[in-house]
Every structure is written in C-alpha cells, then in structure tokens.
PDB file of N, CA and C in Angstrom:
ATOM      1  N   UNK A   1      52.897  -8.538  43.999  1.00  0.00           N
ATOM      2  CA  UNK A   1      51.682  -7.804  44.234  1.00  0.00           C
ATOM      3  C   UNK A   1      50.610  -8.316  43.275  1.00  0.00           C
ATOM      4  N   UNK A   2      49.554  -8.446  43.670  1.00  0.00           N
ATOM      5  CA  UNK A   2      48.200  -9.089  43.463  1.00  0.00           C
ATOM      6  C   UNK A   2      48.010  -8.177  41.756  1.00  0.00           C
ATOM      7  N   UNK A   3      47.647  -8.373  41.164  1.00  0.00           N
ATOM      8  CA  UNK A   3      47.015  -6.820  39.550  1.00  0.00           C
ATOM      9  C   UNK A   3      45.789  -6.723  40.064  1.00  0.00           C
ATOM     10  N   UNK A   4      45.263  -5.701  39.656  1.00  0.00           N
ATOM     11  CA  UNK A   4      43.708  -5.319  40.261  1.00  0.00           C
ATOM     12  C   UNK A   4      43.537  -5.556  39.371  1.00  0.00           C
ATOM     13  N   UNK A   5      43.636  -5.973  38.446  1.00  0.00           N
ATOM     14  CA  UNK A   5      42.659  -5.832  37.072  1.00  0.00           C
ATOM     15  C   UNK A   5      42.841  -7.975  36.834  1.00  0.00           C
ATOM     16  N   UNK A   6      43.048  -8.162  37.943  1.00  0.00           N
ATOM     17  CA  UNK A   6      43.311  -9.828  37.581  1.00  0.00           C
ATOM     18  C   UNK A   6      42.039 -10.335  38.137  1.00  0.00           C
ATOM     19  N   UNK A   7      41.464 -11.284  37.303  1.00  0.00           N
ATOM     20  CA  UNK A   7      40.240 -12.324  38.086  1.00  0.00           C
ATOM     21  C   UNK A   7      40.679 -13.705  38.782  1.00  0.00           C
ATOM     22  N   UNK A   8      40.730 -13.369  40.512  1.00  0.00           N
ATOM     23  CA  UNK A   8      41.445 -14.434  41.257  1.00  0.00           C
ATOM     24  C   UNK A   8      39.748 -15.034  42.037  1.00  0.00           C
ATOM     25  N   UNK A   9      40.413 -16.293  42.082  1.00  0.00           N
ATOM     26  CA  UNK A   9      38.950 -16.978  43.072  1.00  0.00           C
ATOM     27  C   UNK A   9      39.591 -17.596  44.267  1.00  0.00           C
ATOM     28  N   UNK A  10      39.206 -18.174  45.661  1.00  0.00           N
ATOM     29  CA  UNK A  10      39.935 -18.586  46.464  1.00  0.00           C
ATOM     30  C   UNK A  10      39.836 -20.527  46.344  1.00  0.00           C
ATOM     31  N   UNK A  11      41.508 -20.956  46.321  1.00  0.00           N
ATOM     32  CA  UNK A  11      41.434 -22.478  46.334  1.00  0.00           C
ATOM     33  C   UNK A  11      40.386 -23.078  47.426  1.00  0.00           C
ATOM     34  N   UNK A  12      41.539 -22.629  48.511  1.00  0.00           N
ATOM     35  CA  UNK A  12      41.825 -23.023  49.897  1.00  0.00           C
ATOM     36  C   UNK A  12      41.607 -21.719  50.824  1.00  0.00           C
ATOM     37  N   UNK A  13      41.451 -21.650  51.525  1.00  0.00           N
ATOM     38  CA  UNK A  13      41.333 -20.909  52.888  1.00  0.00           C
ATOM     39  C   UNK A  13      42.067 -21.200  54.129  1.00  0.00           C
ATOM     40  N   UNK A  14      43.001 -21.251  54.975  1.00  0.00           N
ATOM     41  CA  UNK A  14      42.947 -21.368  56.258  1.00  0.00           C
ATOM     42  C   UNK A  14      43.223 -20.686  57.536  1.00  0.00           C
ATOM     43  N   UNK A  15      42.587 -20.785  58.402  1.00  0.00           N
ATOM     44  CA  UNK A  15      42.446 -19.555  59.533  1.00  0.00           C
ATOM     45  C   UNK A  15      43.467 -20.312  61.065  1.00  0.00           C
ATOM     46  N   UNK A  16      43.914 -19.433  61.282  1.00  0.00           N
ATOM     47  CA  UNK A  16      44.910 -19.851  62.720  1.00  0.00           C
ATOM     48  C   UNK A  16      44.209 -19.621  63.685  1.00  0.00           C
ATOM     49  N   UNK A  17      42.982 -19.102  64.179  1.00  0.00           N
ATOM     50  CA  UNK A  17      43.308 -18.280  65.408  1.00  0.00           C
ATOM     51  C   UNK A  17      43.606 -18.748  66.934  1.00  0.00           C
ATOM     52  N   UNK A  18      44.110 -16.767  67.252  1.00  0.00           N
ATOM     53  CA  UNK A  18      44.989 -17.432  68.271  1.00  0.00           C
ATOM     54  C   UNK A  18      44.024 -17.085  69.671  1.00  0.00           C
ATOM     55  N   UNK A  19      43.234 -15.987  69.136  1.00  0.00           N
ATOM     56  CA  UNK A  19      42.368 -15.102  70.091  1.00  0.00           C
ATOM     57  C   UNK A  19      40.928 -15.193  69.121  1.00  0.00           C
ATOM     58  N   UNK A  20      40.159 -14.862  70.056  1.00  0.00           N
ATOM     59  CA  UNK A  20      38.424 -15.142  69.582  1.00  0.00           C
ATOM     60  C   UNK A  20      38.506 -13.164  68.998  1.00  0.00           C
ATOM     61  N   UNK A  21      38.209 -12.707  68.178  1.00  0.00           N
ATOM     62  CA  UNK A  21      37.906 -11.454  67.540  1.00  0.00           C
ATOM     63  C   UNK A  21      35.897 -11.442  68.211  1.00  0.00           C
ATOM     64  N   UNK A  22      35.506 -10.479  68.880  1.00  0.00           N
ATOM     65  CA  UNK A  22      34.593  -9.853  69.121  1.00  0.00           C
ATOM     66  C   UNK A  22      34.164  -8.535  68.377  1.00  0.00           C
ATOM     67  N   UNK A  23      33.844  -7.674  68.843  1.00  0.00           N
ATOM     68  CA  UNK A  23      33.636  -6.388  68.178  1.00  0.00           C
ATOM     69  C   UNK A  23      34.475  -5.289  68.720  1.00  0.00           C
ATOM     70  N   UNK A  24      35.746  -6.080  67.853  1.00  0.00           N
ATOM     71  CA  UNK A  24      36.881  -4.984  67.678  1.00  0.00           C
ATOM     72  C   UNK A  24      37.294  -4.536  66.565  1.00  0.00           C
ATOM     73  N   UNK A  25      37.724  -3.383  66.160  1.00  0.00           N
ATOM     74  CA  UNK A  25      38.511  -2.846  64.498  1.00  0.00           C
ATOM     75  C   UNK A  25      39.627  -3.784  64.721  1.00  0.00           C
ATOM     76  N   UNK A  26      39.739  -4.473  63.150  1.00  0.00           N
ATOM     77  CA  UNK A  26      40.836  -4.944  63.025  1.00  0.00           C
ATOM     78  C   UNK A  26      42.003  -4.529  61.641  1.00  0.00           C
ATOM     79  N   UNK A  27      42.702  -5.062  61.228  1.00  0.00           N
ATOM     80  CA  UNK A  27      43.382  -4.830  60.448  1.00  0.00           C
ATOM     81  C   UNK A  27      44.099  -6.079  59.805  1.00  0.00           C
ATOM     82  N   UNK A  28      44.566  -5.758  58.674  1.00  0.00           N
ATOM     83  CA  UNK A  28      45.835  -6.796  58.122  1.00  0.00           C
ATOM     84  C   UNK A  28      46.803  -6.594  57.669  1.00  0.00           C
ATOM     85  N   UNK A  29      47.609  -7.464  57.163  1.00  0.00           N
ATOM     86  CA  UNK A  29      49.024  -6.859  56.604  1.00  0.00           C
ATOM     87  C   UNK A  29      49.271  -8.244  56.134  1.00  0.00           C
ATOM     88  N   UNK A  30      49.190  -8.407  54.376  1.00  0.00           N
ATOM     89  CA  UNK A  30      48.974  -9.464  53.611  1.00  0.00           C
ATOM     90  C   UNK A  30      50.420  -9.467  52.782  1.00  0.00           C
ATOM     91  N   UNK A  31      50.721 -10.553  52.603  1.00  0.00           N
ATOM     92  CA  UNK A  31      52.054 -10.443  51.189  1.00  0.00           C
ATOM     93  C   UNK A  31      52.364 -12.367  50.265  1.00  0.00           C
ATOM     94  N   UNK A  32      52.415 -12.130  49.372  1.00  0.00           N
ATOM     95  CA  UNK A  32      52.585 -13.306  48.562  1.00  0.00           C
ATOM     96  C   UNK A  32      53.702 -13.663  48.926  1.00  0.00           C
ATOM     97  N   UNK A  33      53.750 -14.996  49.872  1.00  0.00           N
ATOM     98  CA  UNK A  33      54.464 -15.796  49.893  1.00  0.00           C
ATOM     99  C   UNK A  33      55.608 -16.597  48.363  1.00  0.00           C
ATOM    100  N   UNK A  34      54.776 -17.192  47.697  1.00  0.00           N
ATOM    101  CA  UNK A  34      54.646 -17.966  46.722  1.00  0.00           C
ATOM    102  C   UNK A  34      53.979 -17.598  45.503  1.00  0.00           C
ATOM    103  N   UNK A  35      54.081 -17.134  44.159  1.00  0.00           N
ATOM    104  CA  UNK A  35      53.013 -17.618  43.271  1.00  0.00           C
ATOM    105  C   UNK A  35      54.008 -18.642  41.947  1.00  0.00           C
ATOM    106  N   UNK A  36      53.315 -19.202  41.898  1.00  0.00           N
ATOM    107  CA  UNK A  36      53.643 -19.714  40.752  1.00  0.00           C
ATOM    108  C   UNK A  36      52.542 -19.432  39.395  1.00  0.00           C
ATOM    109  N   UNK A  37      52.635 -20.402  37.995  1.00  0.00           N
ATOM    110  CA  UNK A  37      52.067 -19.753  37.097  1.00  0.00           C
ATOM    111  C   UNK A  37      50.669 -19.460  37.308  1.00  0.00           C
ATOM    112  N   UNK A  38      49.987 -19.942  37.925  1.00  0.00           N
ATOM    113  CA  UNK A  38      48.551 -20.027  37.821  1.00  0.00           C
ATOM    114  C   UNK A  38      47.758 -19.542  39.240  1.00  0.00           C
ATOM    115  N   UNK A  39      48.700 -19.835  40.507  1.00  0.00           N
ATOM    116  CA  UNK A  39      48.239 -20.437  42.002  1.00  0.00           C
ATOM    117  C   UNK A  39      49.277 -19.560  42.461  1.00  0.00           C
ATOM    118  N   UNK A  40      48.523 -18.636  43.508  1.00  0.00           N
ATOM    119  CA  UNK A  40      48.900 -17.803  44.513  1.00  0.00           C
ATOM    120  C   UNK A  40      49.125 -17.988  46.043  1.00  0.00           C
ATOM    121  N   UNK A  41      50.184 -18.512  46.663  1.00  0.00           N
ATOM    122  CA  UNK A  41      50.064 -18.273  47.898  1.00  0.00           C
ATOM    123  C   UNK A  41      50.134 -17.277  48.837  1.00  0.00           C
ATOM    124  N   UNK A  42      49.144 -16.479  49.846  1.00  0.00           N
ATOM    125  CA  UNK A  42      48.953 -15.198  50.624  1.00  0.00           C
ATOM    126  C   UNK A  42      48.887 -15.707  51.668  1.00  0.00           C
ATOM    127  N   UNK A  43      50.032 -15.115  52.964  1.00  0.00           N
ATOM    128  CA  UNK A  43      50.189 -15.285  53.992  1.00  0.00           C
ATOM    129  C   UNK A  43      49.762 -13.658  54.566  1.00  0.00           C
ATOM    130  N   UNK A  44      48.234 -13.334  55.485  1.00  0.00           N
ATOM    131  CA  UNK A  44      47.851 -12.548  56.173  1.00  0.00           C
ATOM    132  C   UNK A  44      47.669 -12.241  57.815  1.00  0.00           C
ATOM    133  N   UNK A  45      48.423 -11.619  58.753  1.00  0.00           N
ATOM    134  CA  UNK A  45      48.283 -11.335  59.905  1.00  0.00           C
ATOM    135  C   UNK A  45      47.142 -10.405  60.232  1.00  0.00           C
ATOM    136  N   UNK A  46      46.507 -10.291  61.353  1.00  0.00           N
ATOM    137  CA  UNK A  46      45.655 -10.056  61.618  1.00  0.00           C
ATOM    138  C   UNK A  46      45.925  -8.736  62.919  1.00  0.00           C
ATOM    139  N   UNK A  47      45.468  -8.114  63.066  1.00  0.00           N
ATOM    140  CA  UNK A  47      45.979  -7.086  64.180  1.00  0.00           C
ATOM    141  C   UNK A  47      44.835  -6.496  64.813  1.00  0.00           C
ATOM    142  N   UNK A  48      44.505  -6.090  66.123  1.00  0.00           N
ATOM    143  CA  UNK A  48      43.432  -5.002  66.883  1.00  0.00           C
ATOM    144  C   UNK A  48      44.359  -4.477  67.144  1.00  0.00           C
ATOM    145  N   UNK A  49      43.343  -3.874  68.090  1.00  0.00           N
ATOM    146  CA  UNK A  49      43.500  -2.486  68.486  1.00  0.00           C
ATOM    147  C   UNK A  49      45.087  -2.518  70.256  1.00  0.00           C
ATOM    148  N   UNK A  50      44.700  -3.971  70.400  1.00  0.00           N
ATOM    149  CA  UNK A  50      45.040  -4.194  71.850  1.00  0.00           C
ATOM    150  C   UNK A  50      46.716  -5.318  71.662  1.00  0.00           C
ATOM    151  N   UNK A  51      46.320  -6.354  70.882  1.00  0.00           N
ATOM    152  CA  UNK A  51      47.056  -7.557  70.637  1.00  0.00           C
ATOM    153  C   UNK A  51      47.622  -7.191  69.761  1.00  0.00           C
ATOM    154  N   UNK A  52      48.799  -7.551  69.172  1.00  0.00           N
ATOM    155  CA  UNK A  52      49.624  -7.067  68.084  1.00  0.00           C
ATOM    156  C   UNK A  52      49.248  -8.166  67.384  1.00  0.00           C
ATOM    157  N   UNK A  53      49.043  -9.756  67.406  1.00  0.00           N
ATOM    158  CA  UNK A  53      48.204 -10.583  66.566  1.00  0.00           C
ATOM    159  C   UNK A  53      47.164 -11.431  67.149  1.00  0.00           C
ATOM    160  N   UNK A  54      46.544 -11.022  66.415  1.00  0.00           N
ATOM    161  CA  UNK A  54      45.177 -12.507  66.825  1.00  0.00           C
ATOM    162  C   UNK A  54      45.213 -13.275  65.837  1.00  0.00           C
ATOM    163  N   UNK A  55      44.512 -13.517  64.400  1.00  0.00           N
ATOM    164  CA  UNK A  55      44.135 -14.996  63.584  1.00  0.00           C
ATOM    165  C   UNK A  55      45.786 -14.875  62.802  1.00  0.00           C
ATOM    166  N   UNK A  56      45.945 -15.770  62.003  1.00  0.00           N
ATOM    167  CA  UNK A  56      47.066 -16.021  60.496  1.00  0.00           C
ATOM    168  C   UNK A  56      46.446 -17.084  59.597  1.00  0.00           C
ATOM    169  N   UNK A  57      46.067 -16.254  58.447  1.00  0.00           N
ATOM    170  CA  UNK A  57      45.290 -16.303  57.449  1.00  0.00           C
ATOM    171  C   UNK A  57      46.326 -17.298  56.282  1.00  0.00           C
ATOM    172  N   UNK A  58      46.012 -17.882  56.062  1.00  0.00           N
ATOM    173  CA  UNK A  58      47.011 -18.546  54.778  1.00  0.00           C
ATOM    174  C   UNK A  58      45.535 -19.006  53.702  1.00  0.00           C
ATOM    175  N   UNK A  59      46.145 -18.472  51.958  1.00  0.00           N
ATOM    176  CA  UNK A  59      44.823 -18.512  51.044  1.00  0.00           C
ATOM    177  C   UNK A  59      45.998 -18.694  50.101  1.00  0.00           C
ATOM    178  N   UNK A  60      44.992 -19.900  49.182  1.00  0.00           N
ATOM    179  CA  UNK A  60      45.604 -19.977  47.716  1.00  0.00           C
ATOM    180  C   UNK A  60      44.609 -19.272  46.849  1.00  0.00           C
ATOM    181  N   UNK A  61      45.230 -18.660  46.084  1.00  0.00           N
ATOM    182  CA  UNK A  61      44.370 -18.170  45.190  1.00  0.00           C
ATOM    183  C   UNK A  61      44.454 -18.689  43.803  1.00  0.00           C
ATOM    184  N   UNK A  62      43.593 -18.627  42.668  1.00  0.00           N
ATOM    185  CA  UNK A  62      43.848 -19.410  41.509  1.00  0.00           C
ATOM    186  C   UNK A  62      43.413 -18.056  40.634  1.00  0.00           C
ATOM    187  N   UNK A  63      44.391 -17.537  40.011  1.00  0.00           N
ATOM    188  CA  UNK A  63      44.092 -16.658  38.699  1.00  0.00           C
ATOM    189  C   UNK A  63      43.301 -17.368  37.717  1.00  0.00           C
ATOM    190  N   UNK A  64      42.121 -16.816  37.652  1.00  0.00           N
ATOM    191  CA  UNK A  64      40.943 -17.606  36.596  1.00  0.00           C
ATOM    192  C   UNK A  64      41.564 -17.368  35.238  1.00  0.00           C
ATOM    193  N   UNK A  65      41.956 -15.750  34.632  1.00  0.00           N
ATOM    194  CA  UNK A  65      42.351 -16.257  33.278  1.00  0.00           C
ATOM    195  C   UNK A  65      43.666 -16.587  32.489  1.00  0.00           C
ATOM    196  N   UNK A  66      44.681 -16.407  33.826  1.00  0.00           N
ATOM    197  CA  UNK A  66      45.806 -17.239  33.590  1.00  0.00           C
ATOM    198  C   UNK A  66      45.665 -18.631  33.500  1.00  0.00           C
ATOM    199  N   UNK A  67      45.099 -19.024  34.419  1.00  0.00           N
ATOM    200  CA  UNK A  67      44.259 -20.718  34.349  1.00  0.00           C
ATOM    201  C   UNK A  67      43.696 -20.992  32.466  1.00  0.00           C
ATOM    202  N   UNK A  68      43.160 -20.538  32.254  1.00  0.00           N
ATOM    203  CA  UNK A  68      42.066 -20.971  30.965  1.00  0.00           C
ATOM    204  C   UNK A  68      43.134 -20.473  30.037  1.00  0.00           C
ATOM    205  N   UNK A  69      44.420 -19.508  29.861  1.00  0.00           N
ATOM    206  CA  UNK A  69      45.319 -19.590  29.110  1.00  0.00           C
ATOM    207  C   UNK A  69      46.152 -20.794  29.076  1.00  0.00           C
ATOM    208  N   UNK A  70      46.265 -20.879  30.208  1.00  0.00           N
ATOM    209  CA  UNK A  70      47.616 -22.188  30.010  1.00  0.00           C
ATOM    210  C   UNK A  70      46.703 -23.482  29.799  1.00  0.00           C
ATOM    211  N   UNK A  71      45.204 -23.674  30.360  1.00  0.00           N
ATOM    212  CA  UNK A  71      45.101 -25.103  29.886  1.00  0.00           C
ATOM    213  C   UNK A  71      44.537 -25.101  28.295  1.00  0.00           C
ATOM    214  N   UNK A  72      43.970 -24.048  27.739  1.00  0.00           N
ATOM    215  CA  UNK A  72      44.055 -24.105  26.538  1.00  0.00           C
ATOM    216  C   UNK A  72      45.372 -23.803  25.565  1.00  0.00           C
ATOM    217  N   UNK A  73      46.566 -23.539  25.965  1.00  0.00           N
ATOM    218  CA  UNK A  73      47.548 -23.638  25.349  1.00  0.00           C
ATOM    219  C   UNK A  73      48.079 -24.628  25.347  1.00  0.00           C
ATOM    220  N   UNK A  74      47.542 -25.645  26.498  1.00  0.00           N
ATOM    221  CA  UNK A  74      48.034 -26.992  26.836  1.00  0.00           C
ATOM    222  C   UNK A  74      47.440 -27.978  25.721  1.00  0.00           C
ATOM    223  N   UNK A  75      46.324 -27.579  25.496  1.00  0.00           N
ATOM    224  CA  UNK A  75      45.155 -28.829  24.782  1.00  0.00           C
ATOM    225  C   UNK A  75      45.473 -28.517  23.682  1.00  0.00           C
ATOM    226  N   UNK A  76      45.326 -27.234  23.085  1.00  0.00           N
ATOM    227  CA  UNK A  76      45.684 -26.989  21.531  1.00  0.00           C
ATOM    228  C   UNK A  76      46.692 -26.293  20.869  1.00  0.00           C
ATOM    229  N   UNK A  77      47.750 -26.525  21.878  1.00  0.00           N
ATOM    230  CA  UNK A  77      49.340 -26.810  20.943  1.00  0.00           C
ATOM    231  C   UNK A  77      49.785 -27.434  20.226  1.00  0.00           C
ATOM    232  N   UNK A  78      50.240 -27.319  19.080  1.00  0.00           N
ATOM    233  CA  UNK A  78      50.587 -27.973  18.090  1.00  0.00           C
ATOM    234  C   UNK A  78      51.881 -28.084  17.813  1.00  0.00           C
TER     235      UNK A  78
END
C-alpha cells in the first residue's frame, strides 16, 4: 500500500484501452504489483457502469524522498 504521507511522481504511464470512455462514471481498483527500493509498479483496472472493464492502466511511480536518500547515501558513504 502506497503511505499517504509519501512524495511519489509518475515515471511512466501506460494506458490499454479496450473501449473509448465517453461520459460515463467510472471507477478503479489499483494494487502494487512490484515495488522495489525507490520505483513502484501499479497495475489499475478501470470499470463503468455497463462493461466490467474498459482501459488497464500500468504506472511506475518513483518515491521522490526515498530517491534523494539512497542517492545521497550512495555519494557520501564512507
């Protein structure tokens, strides 16, 4: 699970879709595939009201201050 209190930015983005979304309510249902130390992988389905799926969302995310911990622990380790 994602911390709310974490500062994430997006790598990558990519969108599947399978159906064109118009002006319908939609929904999601998101879960971390993958994270490793720094880099998040989120695999998201997409749902209306009618289709049980339309797009599949795949996003890396990069934790900004896990990032700037490890490369400054990297540079000035001794």
């Amino acid at each position: 699970m994602l911390e709310t209190n974490g500062n994430f930015t997006t790598v990558e983005l990519k969108i599947n879709s399978l159906k064109p979304i118009w002006k319908e309510k939609i929904t999601t249902k998101g879960e971390a595939i993958k994270k490793a130390k720094t880099i998040w992988l989120i695999k998201s389905d997409v749902f209306n009201e009618i289709n049980p799926l339309v797009p599949i969302l795949t996003k890396y995310l990069l934790d900004i201050q896990k990032s700037i911990e490890t490369d400054f622990n990297t540079k000035f380790k001794r």
